[in-house]
C-alpha atoms as a PDB file:
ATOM      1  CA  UNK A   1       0.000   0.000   0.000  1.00  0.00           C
ATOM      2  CA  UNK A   2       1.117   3.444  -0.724  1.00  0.00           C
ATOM      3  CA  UNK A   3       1.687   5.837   2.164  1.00  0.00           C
ATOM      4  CA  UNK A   4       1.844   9.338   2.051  1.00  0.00           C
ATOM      5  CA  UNK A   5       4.000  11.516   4.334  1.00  0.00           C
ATOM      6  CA  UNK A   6       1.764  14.894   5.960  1.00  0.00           C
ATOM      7  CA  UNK A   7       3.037  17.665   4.600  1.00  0.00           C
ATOM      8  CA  UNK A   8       5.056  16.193   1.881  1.00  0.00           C
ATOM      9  CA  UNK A   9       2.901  17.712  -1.041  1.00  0.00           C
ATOM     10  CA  UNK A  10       3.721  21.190   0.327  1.00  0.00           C
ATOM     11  CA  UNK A  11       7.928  19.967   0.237  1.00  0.00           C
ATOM     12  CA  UNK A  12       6.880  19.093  -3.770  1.00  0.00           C
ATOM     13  CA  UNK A  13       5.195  22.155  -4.170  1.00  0.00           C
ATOM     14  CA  UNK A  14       7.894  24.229  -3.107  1.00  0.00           C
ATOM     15  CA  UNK A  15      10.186  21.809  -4.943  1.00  0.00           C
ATOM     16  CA  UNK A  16       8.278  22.227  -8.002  1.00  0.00           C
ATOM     17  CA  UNK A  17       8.406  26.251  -7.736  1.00  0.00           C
ATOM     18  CA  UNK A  18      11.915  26.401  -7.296  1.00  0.00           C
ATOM     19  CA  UNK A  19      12.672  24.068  -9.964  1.00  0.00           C
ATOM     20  CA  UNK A  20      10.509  25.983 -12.894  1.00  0.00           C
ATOM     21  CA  UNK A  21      11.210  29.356 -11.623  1.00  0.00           C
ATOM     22  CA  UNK A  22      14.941  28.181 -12.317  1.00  0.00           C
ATOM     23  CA  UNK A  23      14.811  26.195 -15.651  1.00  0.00           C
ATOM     24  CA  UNK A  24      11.413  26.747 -17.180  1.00  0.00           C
ATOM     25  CA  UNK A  25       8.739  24.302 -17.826  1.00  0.00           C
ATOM     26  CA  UNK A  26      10.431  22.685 -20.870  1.00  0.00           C
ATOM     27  CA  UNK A  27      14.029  21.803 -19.365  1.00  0.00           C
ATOM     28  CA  UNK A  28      12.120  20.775 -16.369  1.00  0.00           C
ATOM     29  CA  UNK A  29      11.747  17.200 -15.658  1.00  0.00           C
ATOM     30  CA  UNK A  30      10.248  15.047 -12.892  1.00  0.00           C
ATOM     31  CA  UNK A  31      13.591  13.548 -11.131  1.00  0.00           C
ATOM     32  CA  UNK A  32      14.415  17.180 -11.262  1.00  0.00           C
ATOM     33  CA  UNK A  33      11.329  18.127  -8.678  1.00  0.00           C
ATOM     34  CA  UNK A  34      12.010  14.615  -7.158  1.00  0.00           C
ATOM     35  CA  UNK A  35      15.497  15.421  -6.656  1.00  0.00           C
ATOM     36  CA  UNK A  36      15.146  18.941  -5.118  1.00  0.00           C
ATOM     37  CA  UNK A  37      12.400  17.765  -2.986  1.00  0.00           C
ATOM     38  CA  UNK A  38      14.261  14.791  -1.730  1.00  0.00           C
ATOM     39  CA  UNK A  39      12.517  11.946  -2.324  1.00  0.00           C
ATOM     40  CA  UNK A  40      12.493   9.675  -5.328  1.00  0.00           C
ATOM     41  CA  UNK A  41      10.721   9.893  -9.097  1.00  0.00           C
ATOM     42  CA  UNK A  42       8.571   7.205  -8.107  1.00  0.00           C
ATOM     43  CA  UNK A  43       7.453   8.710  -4.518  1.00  0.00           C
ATOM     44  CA  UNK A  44       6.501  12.008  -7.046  1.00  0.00           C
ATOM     45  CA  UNK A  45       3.928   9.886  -9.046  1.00  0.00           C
ATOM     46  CA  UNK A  46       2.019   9.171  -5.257  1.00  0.00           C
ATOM     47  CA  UNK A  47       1.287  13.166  -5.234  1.00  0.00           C
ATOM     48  CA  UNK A  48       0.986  13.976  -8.524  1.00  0.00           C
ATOM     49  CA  UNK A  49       0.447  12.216 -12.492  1.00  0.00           C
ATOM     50  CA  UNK A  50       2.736  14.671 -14.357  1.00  0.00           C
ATOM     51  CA  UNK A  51       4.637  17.779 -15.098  1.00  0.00           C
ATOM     52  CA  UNK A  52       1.330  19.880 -16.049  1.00  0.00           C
ATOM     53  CA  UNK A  53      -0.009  19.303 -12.345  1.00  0.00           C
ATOM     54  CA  UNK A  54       3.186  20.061 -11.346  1.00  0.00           C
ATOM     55  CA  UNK A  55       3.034  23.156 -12.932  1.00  0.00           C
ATOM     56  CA  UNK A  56      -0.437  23.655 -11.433  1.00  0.00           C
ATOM     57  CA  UNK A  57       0.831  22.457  -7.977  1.00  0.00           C
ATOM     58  CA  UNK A  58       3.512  25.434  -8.232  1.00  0.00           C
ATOM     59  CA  UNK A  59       0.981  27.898  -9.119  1.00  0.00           C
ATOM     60  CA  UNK A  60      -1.392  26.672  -6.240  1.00  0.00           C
ATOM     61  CA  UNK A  61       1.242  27.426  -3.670  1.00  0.00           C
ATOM     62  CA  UNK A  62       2.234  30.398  -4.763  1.00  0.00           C
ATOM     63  CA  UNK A  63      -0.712  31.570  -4.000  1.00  0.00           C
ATOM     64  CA  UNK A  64      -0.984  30.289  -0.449  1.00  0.00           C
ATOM     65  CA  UNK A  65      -3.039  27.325  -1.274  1.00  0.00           C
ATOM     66  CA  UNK A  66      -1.058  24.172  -0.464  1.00  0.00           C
ATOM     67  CA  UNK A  67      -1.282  23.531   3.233  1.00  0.00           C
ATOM     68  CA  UNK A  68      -0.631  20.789   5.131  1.00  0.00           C
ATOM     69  CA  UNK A  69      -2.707  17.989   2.745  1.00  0.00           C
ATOM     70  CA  UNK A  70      -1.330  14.984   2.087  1.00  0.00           C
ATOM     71  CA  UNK A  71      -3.699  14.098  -0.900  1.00  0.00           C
ATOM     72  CA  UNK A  72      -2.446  13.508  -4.496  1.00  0.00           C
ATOM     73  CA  UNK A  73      -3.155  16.340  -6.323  1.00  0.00           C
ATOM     74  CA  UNK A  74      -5.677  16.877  -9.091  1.00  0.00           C
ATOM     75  CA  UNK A  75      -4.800  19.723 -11.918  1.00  0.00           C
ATOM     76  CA  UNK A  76      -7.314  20.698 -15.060  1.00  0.00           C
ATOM     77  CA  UNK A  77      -5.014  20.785 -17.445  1.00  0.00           C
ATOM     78  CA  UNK A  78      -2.834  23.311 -19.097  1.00  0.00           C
ATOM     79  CA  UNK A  79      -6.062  24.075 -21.687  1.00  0.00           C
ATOM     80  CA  UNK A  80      -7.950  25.222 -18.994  1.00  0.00           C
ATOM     81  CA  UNK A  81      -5.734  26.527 -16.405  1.00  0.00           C
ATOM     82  CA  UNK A  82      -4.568  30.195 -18.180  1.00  0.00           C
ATOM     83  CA  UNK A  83      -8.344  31.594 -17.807  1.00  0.00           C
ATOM     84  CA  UNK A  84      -8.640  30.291 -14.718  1.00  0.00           C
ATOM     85  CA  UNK A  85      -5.330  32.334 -13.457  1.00  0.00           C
ATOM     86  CA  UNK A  86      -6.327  35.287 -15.142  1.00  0.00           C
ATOM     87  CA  UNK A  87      -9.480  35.348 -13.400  1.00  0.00           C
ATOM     88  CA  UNK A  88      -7.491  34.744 -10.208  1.00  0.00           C
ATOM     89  CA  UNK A  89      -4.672  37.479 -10.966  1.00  0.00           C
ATOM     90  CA  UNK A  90      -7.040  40.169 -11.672  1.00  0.00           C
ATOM     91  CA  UNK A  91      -9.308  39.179  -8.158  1.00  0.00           C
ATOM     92  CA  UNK A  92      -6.629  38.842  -5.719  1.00  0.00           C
ATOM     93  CA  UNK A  93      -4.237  40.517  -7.064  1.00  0.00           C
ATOM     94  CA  UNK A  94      -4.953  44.596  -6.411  1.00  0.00           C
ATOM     95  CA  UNK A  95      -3.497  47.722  -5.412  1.00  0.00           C
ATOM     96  CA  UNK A  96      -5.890  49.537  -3.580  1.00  0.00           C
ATOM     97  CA  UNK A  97      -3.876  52.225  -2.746  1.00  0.00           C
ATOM     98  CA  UNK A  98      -3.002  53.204  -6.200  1.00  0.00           C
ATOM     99  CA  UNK A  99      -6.616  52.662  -7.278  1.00  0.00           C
ATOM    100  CA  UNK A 100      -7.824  55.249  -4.733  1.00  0.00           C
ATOM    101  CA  UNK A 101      -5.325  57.914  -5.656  1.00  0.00           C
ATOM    102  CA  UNK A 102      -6.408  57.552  -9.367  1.00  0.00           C
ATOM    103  CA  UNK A 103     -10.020  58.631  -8.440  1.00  0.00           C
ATOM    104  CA  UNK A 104      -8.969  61.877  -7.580  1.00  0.00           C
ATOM    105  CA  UNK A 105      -7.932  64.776  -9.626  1.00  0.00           C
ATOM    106  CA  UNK A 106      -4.518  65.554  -8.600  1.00  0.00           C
ATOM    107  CA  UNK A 107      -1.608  63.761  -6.110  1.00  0.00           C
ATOM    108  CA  UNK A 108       0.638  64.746  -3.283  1.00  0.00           C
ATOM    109  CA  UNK A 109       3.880  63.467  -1.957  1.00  0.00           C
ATOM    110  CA  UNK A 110       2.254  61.647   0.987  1.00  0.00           C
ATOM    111  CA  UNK A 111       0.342  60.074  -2.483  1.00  0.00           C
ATOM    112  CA  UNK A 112       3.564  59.146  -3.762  1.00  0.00           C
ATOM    113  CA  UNK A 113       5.157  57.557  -0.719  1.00  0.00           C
ATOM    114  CA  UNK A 114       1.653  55.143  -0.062  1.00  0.00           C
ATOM    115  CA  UNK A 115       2.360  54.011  -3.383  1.00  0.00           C
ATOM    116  CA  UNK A 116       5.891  53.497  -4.067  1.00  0.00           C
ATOM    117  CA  UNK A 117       5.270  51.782  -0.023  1.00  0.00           C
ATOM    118  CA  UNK A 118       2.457  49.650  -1.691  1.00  0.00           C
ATOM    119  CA  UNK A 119       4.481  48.794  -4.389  1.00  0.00           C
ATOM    120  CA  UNK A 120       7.161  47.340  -2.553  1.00  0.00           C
ATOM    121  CA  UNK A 121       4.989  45.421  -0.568  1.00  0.00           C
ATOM    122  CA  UNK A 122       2.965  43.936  -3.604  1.00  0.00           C
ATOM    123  CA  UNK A 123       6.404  42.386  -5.671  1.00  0.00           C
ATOM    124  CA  UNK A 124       7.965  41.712  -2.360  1.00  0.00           C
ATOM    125  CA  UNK A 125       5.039  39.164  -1.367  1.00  0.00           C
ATOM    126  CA  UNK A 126       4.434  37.938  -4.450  1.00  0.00           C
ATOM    127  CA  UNK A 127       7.706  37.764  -6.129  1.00  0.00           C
ATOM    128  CA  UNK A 128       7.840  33.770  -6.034  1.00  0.00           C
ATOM    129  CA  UNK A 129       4.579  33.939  -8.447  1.00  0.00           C
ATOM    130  CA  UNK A 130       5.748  36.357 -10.372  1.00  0.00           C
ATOM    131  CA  UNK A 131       9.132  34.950 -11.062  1.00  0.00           C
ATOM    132  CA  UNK A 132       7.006  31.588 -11.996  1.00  0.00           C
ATOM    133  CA  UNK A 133       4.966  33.486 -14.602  1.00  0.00           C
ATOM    134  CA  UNK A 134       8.112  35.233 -15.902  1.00  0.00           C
ATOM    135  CA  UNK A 135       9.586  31.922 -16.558  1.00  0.00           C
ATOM    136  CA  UNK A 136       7.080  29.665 -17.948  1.00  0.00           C
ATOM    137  CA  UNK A 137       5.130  31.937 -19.577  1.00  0.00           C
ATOM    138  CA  UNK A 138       6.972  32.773 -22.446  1.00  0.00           C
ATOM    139  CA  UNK A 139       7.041  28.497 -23.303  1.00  0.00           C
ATOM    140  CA  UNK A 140       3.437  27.648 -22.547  1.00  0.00           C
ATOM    141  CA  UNK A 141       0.822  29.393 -24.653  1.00  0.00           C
ATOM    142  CA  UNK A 142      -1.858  28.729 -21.661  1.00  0.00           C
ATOM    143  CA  UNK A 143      -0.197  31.330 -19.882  1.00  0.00           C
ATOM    144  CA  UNK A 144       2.025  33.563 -22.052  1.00  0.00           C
ATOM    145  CA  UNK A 145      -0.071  37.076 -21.616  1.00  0.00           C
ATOM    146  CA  UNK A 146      -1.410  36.212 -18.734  1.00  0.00           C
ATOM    147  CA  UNK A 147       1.009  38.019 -16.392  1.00  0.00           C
ATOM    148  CA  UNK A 148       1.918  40.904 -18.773  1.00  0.00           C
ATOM    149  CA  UNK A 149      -1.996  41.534 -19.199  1.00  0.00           C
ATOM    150  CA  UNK A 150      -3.857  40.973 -15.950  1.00  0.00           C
ATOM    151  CA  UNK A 151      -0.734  42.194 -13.524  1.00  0.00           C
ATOM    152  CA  UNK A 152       2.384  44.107 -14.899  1.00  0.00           C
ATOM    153  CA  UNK A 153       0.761  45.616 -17.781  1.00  0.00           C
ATOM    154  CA  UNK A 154      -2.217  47.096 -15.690  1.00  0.00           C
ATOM    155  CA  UNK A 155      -0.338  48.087 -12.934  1.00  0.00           C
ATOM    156  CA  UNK A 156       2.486  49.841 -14.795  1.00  0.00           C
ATOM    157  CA  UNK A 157      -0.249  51.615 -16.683  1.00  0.00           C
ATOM    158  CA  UNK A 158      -1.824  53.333 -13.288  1.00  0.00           C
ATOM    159  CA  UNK A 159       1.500  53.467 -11.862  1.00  0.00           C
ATOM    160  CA  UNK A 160       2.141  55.653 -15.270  1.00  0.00           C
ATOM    161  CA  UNK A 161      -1.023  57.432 -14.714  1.00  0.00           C
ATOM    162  CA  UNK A 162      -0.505  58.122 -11.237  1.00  0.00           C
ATOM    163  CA  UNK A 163       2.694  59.712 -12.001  1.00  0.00           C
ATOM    164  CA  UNK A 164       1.387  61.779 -14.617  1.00  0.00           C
ATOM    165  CA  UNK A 165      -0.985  63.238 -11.828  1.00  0.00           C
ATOM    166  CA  UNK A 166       1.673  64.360  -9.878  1.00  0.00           C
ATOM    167  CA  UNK A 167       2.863  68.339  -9.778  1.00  0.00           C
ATOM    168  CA  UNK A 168       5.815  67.457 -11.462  1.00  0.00           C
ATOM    169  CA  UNK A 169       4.729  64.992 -13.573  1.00  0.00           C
ATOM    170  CA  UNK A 170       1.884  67.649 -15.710  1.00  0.00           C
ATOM    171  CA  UNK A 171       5.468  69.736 -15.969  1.00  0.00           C
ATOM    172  CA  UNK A 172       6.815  65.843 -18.315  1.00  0.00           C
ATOM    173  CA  UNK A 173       5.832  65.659 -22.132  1.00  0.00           C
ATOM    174  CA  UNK A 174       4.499  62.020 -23.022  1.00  0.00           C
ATOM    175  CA  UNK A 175       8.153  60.764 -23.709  1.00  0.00           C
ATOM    176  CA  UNK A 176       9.994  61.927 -20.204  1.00  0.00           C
ATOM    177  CA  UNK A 177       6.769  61.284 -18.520  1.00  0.00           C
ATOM    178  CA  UNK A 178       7.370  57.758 -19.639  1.00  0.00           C
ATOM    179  CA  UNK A 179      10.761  57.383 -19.074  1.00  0.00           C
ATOM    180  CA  UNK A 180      10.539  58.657 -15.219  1.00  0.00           C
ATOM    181  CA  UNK A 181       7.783  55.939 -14.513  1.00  0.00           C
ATOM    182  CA  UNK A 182       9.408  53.431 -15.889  1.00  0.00           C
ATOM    183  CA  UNK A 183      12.712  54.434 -14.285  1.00  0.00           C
ATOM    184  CA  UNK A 184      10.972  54.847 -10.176  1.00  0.00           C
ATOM    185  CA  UNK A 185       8.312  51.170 -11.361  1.00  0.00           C
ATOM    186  CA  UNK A 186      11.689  49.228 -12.188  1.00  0.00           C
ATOM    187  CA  UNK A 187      13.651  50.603  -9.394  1.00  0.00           C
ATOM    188  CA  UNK A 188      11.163  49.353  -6.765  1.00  0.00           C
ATOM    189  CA  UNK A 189      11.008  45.863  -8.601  1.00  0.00           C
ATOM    190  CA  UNK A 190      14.236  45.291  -7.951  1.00  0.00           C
ATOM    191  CA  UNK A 191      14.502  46.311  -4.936  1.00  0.00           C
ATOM    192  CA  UNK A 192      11.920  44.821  -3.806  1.00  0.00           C
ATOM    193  CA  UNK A 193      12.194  41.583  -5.738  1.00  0.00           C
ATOM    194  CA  UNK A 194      15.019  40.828  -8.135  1.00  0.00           C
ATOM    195  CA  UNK A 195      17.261  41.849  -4.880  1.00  0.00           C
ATOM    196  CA  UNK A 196      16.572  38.394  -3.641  1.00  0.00           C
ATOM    197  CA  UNK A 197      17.940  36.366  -6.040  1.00  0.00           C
ATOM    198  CA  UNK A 198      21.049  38.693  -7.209  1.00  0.00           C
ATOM    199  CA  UNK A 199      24.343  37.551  -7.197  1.00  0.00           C
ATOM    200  CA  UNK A 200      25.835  39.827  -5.302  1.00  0.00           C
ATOM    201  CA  UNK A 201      22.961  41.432  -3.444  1.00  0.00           C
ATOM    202  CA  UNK A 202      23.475  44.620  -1.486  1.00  0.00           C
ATOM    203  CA  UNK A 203      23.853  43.500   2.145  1.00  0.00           C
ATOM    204  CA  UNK A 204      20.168  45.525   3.253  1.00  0.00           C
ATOM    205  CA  UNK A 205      17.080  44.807   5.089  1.00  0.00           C
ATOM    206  CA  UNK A 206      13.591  45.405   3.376  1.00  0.00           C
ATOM    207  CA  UNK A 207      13.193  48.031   5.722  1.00  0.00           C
ATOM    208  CA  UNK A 208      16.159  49.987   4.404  1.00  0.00           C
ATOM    209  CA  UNK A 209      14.939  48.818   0.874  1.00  0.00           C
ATOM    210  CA  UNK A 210      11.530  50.142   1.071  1.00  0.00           C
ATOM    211  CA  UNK A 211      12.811  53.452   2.544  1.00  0.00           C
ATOM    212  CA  UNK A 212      15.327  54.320  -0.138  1.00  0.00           C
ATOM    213  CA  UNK A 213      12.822  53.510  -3.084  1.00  0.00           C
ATOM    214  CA  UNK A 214      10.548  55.237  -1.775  1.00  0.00           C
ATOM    215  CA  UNK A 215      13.160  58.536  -0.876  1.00  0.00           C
ATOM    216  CA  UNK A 216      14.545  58.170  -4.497  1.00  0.00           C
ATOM    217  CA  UNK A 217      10.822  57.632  -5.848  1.00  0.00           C
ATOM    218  CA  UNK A 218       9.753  61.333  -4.087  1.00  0.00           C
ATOM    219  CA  UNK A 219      12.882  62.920  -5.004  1.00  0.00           C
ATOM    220  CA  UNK A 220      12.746  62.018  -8.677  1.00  0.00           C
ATOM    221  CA  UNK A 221       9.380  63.585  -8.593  1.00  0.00           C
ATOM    222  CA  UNK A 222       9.913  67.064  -6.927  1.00  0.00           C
ATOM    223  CA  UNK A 223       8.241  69.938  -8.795  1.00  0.00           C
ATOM    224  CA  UNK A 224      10.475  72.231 -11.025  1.00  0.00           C
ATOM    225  CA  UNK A 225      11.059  75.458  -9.224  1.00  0.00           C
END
């Protein structure tokens, strides 16, 4: 009889993430995920029937969803799984913040450091999805767009509006207006995120992260005297 150790499909899940985030979804092969999750190829098959649930399985727990269940786990299929993200992305996925500060007419620094602030936050939590998404969606056709549309796309686009609301931003033309988004959005994404998984990266807390985005964020915005 097969047994199944508690927690073990959590250990695969995070296997799994690491695994695709690192070589894609087409380099990726089961005694890959076995490997980094310690146990053998065989053991995998108790959990899951193939790489697509894996790639499911990785998606489920980067969004908080694999607990402490030992049973195997079921996926839909790659054909059904990019709408079904999508709809997920653009539901929990928000930036309320941001959204409020676009209802209004105009934008203050206090506007600027809530944002930038919820910016960090947002790729700092959910960096491990969004490094998945990076990776595997430019191989799997399910989910190429998916992330570009529903998450960086959208939010880049209000980020770029905010900006444009700001005293110093009406002073930009289209281009520099552009370029100065772009340049404080990136900024925080790395420090925030891509930080984490640099070679050499600067020996800082998040604290001290989140505080010099957001400094260089409100200085790159001050008003033309």
């Amino acid at each position: 009889m097969r047994t199944r150790k508690p927690g073990r499909l959590r250990d695969i899940a995070t296997a799994a993430l690491s695994v695709f985030t690192r070589q894609g979804f087409r380099l990726t092969q089961m005694v890959d995920v076995a490997r980094e999750a310690g146990i053998s190829a065989g053991a995998l098959y108790n959990y899951v029937d193939g790489k697509e649930a894996l790639l499911e399985l990785a998606l489920a727990h980067s969004f908080g969803e694999i607990g402490e269940q030992d049973e195997p786990f079921r996926g839909s299929g790659l054909a059904s799984v990019g709408a079904a993200l999508a709809a997920k992305l653009s539901e929990s996925l928000r930036w309320p913040i941001l959204e409020n500060a676009l209802r209004r007419s105009a934008t203050a620094h206090t506007d600027m450091t809530a944002v930038v602030d919820e910016l960090f936050t947002f790729v700092t939590q959910h960096r491990y999805l969004i490094w998945l998404l990076d990776r595997c969606g430019a191989e799997i056709a399910e989910l190429g767009g998916v992330y570009q549309t529903a998450v960086r796309g959208r939010l880049f686009a209000d980020f770029t509006r905010f900006v444009g609301m700001t005293p110093a931003g009406r002073e930009l033309d289209d281009a520099e207006l552009a370029a100065r988004a772009r340049a404080i959005f990136e900024m925080v994404v790395w420090m925030g995120m891509h930080r984490h998984r640099d070679r050499q990266p600067p020996a800082i807390s998040d604290e001290t992260a989140r505080q010099a985005v957001i400094a260089i964020a409100l200085s790159a915005m001050q008003a033309r005297n």
